[in-house]
Protein backbone atom coordinates (compact mmCIF):
# COMPACT_ATOMS: atom_id res chain seq x y z
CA UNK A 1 131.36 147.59 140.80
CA UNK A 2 132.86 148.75 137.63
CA UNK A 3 136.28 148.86 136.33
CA UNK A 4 136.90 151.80 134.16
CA UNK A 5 135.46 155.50 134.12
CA UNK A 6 136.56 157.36 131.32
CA UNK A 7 135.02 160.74 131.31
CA UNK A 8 137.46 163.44 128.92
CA UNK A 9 136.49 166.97 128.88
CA UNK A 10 137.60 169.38 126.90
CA UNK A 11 136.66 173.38 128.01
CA UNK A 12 133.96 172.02 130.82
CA UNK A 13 133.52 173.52 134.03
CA UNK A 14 132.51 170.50 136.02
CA UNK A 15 133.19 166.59 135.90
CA UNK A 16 131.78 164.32 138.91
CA UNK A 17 132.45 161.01 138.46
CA UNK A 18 132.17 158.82 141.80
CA UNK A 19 133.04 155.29 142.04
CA UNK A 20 132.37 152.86 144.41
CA UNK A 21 134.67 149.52 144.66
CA UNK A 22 135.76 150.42 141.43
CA UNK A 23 139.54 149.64 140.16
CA UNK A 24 140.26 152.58 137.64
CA UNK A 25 139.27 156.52 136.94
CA UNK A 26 140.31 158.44 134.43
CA UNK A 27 138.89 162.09 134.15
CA UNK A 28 141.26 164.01 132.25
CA UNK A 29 140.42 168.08 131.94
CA UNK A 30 141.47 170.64 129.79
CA UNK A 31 140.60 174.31 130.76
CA UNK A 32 138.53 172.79 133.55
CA UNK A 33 137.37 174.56 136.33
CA UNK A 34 136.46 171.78 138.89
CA UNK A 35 137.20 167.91 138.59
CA UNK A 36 135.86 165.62 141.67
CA UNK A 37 136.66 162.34 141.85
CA UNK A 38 135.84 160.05 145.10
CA UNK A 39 136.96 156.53 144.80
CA UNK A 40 136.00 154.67 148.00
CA UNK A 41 138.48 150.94 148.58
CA UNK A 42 139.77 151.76 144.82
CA UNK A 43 143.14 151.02 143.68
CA UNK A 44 143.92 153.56 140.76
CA UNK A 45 143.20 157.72 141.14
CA UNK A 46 144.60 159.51 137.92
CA UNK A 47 143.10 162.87 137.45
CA UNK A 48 145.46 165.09 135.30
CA UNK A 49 144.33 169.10 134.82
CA UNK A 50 145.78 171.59 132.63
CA UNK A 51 145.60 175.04 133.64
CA UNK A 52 142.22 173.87 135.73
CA UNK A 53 141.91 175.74 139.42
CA UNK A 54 141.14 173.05 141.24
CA UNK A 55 141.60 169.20 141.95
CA UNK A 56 140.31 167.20 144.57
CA UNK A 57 140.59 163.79 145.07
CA UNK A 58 139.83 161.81 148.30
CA UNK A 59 140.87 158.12 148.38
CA UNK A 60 139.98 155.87 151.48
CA UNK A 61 142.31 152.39 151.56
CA UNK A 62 143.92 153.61 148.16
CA UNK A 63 147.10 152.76 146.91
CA UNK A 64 147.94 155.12 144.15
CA UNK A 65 147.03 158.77 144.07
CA UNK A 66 148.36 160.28 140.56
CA UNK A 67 147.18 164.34 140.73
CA UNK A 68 149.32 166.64 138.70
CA UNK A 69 148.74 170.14 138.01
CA UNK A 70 150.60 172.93 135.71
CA UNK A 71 149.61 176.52 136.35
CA UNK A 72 146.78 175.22 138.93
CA UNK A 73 146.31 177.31 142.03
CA UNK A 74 145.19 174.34 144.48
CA UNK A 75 145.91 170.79 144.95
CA UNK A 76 144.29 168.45 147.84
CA UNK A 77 145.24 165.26 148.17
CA UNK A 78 143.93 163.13 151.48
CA UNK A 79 145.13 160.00 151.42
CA UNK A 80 144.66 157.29 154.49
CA UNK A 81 147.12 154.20 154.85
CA UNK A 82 147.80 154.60 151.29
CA UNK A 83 151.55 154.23 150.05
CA UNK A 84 152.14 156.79 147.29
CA UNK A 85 151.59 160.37 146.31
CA UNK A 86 152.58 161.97 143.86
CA UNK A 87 151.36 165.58 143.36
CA UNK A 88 153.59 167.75 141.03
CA UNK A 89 152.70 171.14 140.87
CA UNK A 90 154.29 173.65 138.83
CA UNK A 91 154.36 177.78 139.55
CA UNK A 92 151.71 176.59 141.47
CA UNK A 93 150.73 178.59 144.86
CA UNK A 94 149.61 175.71 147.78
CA UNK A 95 150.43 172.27 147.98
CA UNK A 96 148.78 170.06 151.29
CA UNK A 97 149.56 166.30 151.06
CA UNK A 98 148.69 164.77 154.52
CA UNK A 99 149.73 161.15 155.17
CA UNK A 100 149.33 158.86 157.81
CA UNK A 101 151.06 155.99 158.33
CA UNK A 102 152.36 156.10 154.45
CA UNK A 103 155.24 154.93 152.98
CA UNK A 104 156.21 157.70 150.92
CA UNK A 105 155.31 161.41 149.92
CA UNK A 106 156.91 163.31 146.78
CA UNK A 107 155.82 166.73 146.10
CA UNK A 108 158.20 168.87 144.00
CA UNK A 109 156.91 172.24 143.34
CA UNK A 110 158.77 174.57 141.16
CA UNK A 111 158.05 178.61 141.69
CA UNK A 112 155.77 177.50 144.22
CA UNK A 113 155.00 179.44 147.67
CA UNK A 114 154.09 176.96 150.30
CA UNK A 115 154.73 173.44 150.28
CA UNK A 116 153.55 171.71 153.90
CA UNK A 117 154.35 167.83 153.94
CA UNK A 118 153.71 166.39 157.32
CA UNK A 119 154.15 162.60 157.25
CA UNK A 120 154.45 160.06 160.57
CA UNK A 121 156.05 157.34 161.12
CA UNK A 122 157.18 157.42 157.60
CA UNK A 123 160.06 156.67 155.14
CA UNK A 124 160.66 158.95 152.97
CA UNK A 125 160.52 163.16 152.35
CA UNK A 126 161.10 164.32 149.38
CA UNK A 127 160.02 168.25 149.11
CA UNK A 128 162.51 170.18 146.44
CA UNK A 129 161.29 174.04 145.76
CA UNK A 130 163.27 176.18 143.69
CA UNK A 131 162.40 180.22 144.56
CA UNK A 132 160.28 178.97 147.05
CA UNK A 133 159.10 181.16 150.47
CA UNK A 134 158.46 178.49 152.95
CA UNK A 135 159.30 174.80 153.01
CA UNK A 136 158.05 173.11 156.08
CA UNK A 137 158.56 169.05 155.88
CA UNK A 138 158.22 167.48 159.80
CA UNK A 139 159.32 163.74 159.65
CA UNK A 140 158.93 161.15 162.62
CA UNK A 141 161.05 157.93 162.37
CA UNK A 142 161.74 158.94 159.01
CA UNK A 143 164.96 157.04 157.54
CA UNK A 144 166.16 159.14 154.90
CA UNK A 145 166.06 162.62 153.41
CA UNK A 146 167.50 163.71 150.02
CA UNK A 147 170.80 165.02 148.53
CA UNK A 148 170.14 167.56 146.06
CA UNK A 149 172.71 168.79 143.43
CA UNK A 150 172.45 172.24 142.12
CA UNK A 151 174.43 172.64 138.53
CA UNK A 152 176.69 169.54 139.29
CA UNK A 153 178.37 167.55 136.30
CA UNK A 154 178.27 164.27 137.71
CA UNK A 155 176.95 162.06 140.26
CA UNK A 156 177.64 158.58 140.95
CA UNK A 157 176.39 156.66 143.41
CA UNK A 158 176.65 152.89 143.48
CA UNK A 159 174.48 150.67 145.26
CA UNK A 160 174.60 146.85 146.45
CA UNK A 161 171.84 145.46 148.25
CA UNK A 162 171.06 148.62 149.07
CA UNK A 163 166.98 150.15 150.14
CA UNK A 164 166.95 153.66 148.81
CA UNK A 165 168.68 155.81 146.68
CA UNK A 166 167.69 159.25 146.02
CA UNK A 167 170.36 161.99 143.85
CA UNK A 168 168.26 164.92 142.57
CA UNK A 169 170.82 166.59 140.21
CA UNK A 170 169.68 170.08 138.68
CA UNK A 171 171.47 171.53 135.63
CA UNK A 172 173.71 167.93 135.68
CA UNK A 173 175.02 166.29 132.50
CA UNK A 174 175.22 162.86 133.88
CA UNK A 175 173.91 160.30 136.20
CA UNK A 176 174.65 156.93 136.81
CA UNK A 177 172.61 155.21 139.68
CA UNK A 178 172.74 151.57 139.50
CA UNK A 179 171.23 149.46 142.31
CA UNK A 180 171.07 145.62 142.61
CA UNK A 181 167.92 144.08 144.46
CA UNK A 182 167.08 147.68 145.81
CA UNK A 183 163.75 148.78 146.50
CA UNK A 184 163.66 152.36 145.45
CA UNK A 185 165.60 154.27 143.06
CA UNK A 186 164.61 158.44 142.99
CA UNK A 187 166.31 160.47 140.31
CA UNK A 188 165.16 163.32 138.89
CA UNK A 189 166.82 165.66 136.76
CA UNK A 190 165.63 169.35 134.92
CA UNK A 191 167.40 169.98 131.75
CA UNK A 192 169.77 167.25 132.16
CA UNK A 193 170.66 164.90 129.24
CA UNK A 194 170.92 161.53 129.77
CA UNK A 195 169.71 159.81 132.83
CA UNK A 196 170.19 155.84 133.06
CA UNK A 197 168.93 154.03 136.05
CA UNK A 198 169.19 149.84 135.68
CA UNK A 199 167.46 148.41 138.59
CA UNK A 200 166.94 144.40 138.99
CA UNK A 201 164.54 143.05 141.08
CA UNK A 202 163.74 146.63 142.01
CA UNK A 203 160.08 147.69 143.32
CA UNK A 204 160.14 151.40 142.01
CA UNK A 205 161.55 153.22 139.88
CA UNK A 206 160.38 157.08 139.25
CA UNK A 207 162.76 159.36 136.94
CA UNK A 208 161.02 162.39 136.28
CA UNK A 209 162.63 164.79 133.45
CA UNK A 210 162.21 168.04 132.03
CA UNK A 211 163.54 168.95 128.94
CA UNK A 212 165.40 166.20 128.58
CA UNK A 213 166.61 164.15 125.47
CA UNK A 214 166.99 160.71 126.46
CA UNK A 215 165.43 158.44 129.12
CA UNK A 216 166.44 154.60 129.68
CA UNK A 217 164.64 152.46 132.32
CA UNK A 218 165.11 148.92 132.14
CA UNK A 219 163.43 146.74 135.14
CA UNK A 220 163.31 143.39 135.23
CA UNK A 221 160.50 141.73 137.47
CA UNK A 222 160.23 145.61 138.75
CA UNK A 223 156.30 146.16 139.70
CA UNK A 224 155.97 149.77 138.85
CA UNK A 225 157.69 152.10 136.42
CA UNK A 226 157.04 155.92 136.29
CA UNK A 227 159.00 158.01 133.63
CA UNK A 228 156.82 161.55 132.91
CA UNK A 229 158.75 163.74 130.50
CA UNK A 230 158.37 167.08 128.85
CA UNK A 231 159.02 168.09 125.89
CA UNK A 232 161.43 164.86 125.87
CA UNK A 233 162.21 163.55 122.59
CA UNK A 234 162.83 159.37 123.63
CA UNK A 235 161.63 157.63 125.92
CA UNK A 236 162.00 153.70 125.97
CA UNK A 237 160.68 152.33 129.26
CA UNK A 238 160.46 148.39 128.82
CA UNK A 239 159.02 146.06 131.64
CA UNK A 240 158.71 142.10 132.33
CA UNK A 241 156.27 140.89 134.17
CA UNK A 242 155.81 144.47 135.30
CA UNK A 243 152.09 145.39 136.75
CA UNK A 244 151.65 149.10 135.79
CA UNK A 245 153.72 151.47 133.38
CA UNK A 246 152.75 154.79 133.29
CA UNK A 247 154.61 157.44 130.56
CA UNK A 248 153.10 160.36 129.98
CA UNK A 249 154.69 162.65 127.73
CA UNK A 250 153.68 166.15 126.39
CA UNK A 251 154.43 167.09 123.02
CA UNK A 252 157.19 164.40 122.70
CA UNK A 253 157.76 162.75 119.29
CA UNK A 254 158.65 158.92 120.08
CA UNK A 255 156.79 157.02 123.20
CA UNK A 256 157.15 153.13 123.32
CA UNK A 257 156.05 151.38 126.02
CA UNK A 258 156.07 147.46 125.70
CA UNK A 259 154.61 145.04 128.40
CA UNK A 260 154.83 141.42 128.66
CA UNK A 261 152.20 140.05 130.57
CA UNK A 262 151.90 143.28 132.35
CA UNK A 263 147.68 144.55 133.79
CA UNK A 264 147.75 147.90 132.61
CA UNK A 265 149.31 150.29 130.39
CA UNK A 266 148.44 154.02 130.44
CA UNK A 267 150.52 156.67 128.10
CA UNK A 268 148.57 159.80 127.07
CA UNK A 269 150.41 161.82 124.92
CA UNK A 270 149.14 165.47 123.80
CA UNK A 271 150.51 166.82 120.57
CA UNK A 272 152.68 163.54 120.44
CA UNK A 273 153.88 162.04 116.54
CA UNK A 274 153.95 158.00 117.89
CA UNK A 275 152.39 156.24 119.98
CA UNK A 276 152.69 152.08 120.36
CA UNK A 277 151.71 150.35 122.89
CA UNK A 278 151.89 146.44 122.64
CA UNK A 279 150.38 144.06 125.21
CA UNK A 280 151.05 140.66 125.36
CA UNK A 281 148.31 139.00 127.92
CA UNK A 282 147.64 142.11 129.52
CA UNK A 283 144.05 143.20 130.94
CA UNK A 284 143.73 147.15 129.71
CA UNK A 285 145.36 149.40 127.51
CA UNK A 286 144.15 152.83 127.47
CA UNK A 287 146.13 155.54 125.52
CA UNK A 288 144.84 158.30 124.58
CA UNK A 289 146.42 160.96 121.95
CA UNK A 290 145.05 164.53 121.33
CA UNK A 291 146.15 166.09 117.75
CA UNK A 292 148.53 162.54 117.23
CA UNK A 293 149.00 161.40 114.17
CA UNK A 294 149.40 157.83 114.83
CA UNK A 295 147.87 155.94 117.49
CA UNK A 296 148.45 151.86 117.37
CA UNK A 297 147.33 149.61 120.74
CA UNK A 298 148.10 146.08 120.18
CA UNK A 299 146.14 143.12 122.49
């Protein structure tokens, strides 16, 4: 019946850390060999691993299941009737991300060699691999299924009243996806430089970027906003009334991250210069900074 497990290791070999009915878990690993995590009815999975082998994390009646992995070899990600998974994996070898009944399934894998994504009765697909051997992605009833851009310049695509709109753009200089009282907005970008996505009334937004230099999110009664960038320089990602933000950012040098009467902010930042995080009535703040210099959580 607790709310938070916060269990960092740095170098360890093994982390157990089961919870029960519990709302949060937090085990982040560096160099670690096995992390296992079981949250039974919980709401909130994030396990993050660096260079770790491998990652399991079953979730019964979960909502969120946040499991990313650079350089790992295996990911495993079960997840019944939840809605969301997101497993990035990068030069990474297998990726399995079963759903049943879910809503949506994103697993990008870059360099990677099998990526198998069944999903029924489901929305959305999304399954990019660049110099990948096999892609197999079976949908039933699905609705939509991507539109990727290799080395375009631009891509524009307007929205009104619209449900989804998803415009991976690789290589591209700009992108402009605006969408009034849409429900999802996809866009991500590698080495791109600007990427602007205004959504109102919106119920996602996720804008991944890699190597990019500026990222602009606005939502306004949005309930989620996920903007992970590397080696990103800005990132300004503000929310009202929001529920969860979630920024992570990886040897970046500005994060900010305000929330007005938001539940919980989480924005770990590793070799980062700034962090702020100001809460205005919000439950939880949790950010934490390896090798930062400043580190400044406001309640």
């Amino acid at each position: 019946m607790g709310y938070f497990v916060h269990t960092p290791v740095l170098m360890g070999y093994f982390v157990h850390t089961p919870v029960l009915t519990g709302y949060f878990v937090h085990t982040p690993v560096l160099m670690g060999y096995f992390v296992h995590t079981p949250v039974l009815m919980g709401y909130f999975v994030h396990t993050p691993v660096l260079m770790g082998y491998f990652v399991h994390t079953p979730v019964l009646m979960g909502y969120f299941v946040h499991t990313p992995v650079l350089m790992g070899y295996f990911v495993h990600t079960p997840v019944l009737m939840g809605y969301f998974i997101h497993t990035p994996v990068l030069t990474g070898y297998f990726v399995h991300t079963p759903v049943l009944t879910g809503y949506f399934v994103h697993t990008p894998v870059l360099m990677g060699y099998f990526v198998h994504t069944p999903v029924l009765t489901g929305y959305f697909v999304h399954t990019p691999v660049l110099m990948g051997y096999f892609v197999h992605t079976p949908v039933l009833m699905g609705y939509f299924i991507h539109t990727p851009v290799l080395t375009g310049y631009f891509v524009h695509t307007p929205v009104l009243t619209g449900y989804f709109v998803h415009t991976p753009v690789l290589m591209g200089y700009f992108i402009h996806t605006p969408v009034l009282t849409g429900y999802f907005v996809h866009t991500p970008v590698l080495m791109g430089y600007f990427v602007h996505t205004p959504v109102l009334t919106g119920y996602f937004i996720h804008t991944p970027v890699l190597m990019g230099y500026f990222v602009h999110t606005p939502v306004l009664m949005g309930y989620f906003v996920h903007t992970p960038v590397l080696m990103g320089y800005f990132v300004h990602t503000p929310v009202l009334t929001g529920y969860f933000v979630h920024t992570p950012v990886l040897t970046g040098y500005f994060v900010h991250t305000p929330v007005l009467t938001g539940y919980f902010v989480h924005t770990p930042v590793l070799m980062g210069y700034f962090v702020h995080t100001p809460v205005l009535m919000g439950y939880f703040v949790h950010t934490p900074v390896l090798m930062g210099y400043f580190n400044k959580s406001a309640y």
